[in-house]
PDB file of N, CA and C in Angstrom:
ATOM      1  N   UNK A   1     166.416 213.542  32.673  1.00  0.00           N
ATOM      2  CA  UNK A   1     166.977 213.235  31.383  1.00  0.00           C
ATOM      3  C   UNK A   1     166.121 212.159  30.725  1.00  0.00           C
ATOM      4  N   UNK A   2     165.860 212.338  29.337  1.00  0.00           N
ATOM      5  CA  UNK A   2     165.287 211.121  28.670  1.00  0.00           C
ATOM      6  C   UNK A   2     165.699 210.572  27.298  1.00  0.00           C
ATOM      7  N   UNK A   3     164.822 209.337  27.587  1.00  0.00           N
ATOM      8  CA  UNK A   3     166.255 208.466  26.621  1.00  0.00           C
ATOM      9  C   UNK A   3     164.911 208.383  25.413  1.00  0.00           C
ATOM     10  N   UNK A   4     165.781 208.214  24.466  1.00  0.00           N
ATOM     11  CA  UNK A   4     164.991 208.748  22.937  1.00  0.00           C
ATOM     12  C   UNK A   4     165.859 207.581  21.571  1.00  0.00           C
ATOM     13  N   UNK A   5     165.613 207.061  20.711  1.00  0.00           N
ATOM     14  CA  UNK A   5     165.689 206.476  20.135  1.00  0.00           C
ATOM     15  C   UNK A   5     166.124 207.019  19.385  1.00  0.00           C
ATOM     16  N   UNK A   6     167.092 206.757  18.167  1.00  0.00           N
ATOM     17  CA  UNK A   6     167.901 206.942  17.165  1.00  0.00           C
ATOM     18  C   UNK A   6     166.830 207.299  15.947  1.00  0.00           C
ATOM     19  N   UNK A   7     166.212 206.580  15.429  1.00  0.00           N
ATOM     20  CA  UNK A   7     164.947 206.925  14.730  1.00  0.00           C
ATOM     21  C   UNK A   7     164.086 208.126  15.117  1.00  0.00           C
ATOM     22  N   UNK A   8     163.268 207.709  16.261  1.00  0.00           N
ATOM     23  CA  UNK A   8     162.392 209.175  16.654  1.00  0.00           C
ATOM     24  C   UNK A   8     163.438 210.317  17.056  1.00  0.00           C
ATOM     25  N   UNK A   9     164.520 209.998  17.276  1.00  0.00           N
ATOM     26  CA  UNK A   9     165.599 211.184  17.271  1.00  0.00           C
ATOM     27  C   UNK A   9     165.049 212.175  15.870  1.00  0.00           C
ATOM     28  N   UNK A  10     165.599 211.705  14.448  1.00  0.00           N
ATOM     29  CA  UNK A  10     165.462 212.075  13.314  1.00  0.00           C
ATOM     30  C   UNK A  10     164.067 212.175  13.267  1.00  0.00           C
ATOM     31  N   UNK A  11     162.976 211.481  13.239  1.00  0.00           N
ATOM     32  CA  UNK A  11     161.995 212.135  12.826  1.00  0.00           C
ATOM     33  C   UNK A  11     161.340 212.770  13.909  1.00  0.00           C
ATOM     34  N   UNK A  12     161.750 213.464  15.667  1.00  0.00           N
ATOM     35  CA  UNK A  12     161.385 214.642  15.965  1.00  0.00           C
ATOM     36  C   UNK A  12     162.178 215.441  16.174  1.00  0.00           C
ATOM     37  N   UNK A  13     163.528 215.602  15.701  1.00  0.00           N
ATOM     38  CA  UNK A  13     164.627 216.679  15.778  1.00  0.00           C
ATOM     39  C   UNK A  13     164.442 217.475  15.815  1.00  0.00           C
ATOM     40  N   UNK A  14     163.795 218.152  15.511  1.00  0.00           N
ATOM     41  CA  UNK A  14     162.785 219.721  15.497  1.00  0.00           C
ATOM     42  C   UNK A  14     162.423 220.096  17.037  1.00  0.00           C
ATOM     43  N   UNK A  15     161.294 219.454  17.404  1.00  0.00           N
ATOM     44  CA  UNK A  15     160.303 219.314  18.272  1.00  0.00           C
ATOM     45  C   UNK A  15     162.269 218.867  19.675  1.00  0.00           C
ATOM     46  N   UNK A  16     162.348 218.517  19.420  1.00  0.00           N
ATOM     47  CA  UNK A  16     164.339 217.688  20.437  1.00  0.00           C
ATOM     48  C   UNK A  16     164.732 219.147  20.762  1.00  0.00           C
ATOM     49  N   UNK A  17     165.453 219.792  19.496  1.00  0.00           N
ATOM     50  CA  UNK A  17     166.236 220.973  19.709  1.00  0.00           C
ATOM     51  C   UNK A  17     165.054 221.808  20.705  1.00  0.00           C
ATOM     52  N   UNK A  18     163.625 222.511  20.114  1.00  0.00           N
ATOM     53  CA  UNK A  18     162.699 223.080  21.183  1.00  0.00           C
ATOM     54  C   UNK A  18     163.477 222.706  22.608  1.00  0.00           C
ATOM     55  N   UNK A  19     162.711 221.195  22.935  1.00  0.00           N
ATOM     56  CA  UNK A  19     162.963 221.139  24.237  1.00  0.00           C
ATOM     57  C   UNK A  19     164.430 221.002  24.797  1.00  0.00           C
ATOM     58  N   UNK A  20     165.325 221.106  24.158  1.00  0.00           N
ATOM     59  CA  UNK A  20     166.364 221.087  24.413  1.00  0.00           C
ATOM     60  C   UNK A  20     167.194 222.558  24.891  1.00  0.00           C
ATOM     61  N   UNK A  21     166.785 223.456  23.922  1.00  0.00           N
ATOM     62  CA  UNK A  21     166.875 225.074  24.045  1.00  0.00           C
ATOM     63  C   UNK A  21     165.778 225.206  25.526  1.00  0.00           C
ATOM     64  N   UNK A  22     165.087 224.475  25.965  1.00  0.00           N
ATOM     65  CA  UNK A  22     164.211 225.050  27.402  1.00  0.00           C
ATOM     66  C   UNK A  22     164.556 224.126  28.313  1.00  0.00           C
ATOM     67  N   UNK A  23     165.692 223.377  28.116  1.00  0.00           N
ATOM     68  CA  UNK A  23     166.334 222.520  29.396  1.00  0.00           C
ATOM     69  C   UNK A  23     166.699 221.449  29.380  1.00  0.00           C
ATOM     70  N   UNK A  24     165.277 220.602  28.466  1.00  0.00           N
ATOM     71  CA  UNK A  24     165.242 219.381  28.265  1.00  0.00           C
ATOM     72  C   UNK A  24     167.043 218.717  28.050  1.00  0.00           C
ATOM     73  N   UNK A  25     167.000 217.232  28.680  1.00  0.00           N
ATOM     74  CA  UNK A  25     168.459 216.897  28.223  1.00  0.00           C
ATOM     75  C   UNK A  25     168.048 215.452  27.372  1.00  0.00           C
ATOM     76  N   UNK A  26     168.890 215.594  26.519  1.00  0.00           N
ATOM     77  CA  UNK A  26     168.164 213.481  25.774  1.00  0.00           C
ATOM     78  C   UNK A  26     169.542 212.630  26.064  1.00  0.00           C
ATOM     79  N   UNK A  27     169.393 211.306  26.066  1.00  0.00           N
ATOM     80  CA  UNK A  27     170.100 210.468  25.601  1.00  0.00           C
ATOM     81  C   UNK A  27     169.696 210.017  24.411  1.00  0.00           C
ATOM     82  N   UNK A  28     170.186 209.438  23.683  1.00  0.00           N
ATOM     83  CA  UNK A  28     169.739 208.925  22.138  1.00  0.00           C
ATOM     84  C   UNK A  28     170.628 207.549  22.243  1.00  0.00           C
ATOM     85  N   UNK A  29     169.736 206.589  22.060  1.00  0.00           N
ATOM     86  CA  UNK A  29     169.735 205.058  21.635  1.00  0.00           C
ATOM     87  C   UNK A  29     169.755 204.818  20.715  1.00  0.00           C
ATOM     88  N   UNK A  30     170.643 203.544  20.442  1.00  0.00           N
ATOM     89  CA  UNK A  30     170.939 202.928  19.061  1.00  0.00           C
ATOM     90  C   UNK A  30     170.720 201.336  19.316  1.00  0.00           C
ATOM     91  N   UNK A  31     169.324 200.778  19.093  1.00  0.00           N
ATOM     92  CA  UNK A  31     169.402 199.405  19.635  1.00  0.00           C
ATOM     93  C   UNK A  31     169.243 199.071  21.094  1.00  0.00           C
ATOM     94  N   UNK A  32     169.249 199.828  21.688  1.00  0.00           N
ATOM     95  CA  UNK A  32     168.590 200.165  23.513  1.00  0.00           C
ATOM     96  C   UNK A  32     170.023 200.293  23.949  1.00  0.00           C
ATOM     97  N   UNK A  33     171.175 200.712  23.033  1.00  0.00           N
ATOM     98  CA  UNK A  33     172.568 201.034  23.933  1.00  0.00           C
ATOM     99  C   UNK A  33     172.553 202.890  23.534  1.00  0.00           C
ATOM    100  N   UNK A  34     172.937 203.860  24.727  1.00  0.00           N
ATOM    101  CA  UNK A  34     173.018 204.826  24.854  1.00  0.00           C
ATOM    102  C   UNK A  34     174.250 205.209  23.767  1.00  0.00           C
ATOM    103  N   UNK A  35     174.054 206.210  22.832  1.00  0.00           N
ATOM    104  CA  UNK A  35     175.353 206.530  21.984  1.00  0.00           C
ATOM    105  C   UNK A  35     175.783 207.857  21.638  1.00  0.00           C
ATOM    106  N   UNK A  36     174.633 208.758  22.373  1.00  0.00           N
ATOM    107  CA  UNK A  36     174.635 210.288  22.191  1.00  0.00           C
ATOM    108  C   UNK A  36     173.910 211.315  23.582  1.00  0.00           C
ATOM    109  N   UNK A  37     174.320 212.000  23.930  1.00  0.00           N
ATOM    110  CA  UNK A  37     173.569 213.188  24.504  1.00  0.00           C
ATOM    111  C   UNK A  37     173.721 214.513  24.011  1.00  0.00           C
ATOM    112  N   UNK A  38     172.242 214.594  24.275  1.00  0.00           N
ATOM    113  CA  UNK A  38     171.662 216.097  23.465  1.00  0.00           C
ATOM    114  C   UNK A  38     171.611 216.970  24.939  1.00  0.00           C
ATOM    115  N   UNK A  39     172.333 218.269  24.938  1.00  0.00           N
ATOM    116  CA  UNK A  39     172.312 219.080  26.428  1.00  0.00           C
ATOM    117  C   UNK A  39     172.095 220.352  25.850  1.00  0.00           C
ATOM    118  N   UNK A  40     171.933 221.364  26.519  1.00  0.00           N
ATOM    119  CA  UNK A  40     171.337 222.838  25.887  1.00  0.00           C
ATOM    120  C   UNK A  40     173.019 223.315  26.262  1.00  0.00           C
ATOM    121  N   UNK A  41     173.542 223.762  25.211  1.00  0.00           N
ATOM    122  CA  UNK A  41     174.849 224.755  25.133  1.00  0.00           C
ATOM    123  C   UNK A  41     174.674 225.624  25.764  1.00  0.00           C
ATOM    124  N   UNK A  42     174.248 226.527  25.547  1.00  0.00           N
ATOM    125  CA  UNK A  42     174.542 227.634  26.587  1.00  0.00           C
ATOM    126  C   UNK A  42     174.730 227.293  28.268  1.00  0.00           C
ATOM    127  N   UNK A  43     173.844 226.932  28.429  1.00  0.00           N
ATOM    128  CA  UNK A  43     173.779 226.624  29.837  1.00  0.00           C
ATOM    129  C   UNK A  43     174.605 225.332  30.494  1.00  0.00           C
ATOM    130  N   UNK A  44     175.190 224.332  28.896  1.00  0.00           N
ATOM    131  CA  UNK A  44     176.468 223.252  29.860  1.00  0.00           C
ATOM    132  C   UNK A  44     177.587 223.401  29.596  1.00  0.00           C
ATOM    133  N   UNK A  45     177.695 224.715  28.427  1.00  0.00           N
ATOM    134  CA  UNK A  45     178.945 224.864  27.953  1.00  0.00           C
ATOM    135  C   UNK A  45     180.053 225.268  29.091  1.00  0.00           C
ATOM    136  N   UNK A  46     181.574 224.279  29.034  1.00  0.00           N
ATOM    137  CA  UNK A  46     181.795 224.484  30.115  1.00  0.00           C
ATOM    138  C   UNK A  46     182.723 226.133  29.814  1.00  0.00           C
ATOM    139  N   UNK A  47     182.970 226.900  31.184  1.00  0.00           N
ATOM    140  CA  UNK A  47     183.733 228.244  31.453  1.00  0.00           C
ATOM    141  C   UNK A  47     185.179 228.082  30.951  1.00  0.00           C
ATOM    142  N   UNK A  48     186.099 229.057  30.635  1.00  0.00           N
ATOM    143  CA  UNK A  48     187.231 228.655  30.792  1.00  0.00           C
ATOM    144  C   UNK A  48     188.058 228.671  31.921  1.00  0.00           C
ATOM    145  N   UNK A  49     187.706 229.849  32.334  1.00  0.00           N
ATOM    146  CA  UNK A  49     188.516 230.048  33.588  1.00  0.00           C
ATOM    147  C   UNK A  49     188.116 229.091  34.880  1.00  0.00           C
ATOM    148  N   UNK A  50     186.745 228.266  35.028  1.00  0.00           N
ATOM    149  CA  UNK A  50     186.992 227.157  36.065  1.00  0.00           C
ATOM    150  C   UNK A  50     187.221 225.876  35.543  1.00  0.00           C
ATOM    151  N   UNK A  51     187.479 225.920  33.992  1.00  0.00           N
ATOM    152  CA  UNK A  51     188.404 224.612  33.463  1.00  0.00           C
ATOM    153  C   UNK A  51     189.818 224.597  33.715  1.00  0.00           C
ATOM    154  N   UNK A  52     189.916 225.821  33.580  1.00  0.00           N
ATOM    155  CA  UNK A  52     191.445 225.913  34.018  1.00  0.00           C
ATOM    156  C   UNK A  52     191.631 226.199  35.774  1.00  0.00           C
ATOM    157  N   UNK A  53     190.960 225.792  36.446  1.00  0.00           N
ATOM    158  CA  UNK A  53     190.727 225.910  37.737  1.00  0.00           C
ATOM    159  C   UNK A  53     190.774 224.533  38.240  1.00  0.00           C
ATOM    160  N   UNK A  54     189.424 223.970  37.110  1.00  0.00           N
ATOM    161  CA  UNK A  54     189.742 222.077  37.783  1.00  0.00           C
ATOM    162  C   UNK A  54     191.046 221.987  37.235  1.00  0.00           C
ATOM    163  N   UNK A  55     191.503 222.191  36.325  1.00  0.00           N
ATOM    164  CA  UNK A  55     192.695 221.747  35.715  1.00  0.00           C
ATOM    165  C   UNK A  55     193.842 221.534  37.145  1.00  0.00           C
ATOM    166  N   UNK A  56     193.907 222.589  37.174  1.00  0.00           N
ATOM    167  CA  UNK A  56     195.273 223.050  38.402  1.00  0.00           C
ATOM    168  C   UNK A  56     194.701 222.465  40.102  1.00  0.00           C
ATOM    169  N   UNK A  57     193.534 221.924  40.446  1.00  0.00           N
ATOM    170  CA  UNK A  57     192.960 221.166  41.203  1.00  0.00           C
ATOM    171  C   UNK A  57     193.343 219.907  41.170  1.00  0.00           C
ATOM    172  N   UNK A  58     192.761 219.380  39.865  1.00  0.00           N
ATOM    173  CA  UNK A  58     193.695 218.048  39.415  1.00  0.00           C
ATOM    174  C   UNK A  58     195.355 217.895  39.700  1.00  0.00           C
ATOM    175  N   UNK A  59     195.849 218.659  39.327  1.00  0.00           N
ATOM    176  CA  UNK A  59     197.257 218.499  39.470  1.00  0.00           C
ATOM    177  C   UNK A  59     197.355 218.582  40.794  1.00  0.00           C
ATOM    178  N   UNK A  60     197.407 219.363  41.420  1.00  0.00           N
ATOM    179  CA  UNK A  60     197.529 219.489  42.956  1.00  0.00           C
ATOM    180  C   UNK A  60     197.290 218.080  43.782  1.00  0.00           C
ATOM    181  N   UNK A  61     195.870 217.622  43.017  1.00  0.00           N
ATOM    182  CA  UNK A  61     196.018 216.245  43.570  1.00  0.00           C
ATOM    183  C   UNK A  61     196.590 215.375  43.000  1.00  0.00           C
ATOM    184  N   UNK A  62     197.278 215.244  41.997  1.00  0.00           N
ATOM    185  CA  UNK A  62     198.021 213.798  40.690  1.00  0.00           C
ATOM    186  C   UNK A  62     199.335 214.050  42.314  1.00  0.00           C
ATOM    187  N   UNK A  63     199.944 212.538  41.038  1.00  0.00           N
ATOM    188  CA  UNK A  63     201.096 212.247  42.359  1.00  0.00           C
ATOM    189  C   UNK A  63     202.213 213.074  42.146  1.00  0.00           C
ATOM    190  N   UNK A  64     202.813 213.338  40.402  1.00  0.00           N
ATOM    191  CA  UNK A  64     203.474 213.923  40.121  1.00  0.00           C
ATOM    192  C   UNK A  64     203.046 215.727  40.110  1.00  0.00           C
ATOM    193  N   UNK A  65     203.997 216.807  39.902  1.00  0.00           N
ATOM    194  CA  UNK A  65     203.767 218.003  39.668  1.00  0.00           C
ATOM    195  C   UNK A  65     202.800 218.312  38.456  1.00  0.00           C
ATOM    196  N   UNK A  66     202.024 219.451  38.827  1.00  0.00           N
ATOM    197  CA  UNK A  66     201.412 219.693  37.149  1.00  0.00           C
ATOM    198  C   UNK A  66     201.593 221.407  36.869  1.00  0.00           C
ATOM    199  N   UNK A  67     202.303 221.444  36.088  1.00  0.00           N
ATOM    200  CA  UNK A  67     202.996 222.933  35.609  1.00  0.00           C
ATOM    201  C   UNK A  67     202.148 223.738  34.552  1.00  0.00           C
ATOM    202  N   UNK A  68     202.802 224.691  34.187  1.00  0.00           N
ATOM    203  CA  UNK A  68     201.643 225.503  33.251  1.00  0.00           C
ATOM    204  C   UNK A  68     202.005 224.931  31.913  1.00  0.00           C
ATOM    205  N   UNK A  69     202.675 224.035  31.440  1.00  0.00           N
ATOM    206  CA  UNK A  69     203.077 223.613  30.327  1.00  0.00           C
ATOM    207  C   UNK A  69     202.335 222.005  30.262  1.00  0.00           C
ATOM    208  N   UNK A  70     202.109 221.281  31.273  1.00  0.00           N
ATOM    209  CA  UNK A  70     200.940 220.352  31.720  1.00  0.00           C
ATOM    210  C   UNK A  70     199.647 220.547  31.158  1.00  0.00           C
ATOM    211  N   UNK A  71     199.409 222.042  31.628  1.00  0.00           N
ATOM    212  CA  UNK A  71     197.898 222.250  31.320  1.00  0.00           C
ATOM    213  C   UNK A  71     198.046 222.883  30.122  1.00  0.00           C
ATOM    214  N   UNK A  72     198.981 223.508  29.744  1.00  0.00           N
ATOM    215  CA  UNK A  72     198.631 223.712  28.085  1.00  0.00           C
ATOM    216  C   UNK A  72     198.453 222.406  27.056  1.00  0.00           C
ATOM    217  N   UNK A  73     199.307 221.667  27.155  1.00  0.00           N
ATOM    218  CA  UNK A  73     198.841 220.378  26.581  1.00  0.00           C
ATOM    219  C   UNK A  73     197.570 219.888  26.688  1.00  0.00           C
ATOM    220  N   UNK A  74     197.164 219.958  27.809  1.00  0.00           N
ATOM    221  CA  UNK A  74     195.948 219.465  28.226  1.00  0.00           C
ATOM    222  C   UNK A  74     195.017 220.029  27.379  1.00  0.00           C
ATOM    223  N   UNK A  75     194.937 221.309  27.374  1.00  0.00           N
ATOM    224  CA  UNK A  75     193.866 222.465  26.890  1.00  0.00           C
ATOM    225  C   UNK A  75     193.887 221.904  25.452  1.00  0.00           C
ATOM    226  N   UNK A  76     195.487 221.834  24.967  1.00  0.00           N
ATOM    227  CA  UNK A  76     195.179 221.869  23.762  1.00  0.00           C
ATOM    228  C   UNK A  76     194.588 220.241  23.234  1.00  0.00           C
ATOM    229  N   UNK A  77     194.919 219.319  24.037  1.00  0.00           N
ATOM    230  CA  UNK A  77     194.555 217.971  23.367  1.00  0.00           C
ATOM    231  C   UNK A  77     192.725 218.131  23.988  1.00  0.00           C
ATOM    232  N   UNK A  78     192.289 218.931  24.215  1.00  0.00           N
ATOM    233  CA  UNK A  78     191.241 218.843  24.314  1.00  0.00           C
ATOM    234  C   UNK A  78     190.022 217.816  25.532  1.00  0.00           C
ATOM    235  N   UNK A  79     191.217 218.444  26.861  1.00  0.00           N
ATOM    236  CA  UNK A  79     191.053 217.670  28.111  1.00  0.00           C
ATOM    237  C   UNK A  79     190.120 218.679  28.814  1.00  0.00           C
ATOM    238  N   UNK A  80     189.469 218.185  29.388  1.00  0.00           N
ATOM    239  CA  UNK A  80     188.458 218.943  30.292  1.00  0.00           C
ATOM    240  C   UNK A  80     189.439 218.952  31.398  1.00  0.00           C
TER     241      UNK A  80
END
């Protein structure tokens, strides 16, 4: 992974997306603090069906029960 500056972000965004579509992953800096990552979609986008797999993993391990009305909330507030 490499870390890339907020500035040369914008002026090589072009040349970013390229290597980004062939694997490449960025962090992007603002002031030398990390504030963005650039990852190739296809390939980190997560599945549904093993989100909803960790989902029901998670619960199994929480202290309380986790039901199918648990993980719909979840899904919908936009919980990994």
């Amino acid at each position: 992974m490499q870390s890339i500056g907020a500035f040369e972000a914008k002026t090589h965004f072009s040349q970013i997306l390229d290597d980004v579509q062939s694997g490449q992953d960025y962090i992007v800096t603002k002031r030398g603090k990390p504030v963005a990552k650039i990852i190739p979609l296809a390939d980190k986008a997560p599945n549904r069906q093993e989100t909803v797999k960790e989902l029901f993993a998670i619960g199994r391990n929480a202290r309380k029960p986790y039901s199918v009305r648990d993980l719909l909330a979840d899904i919908r507030a936009g919980r990994p």
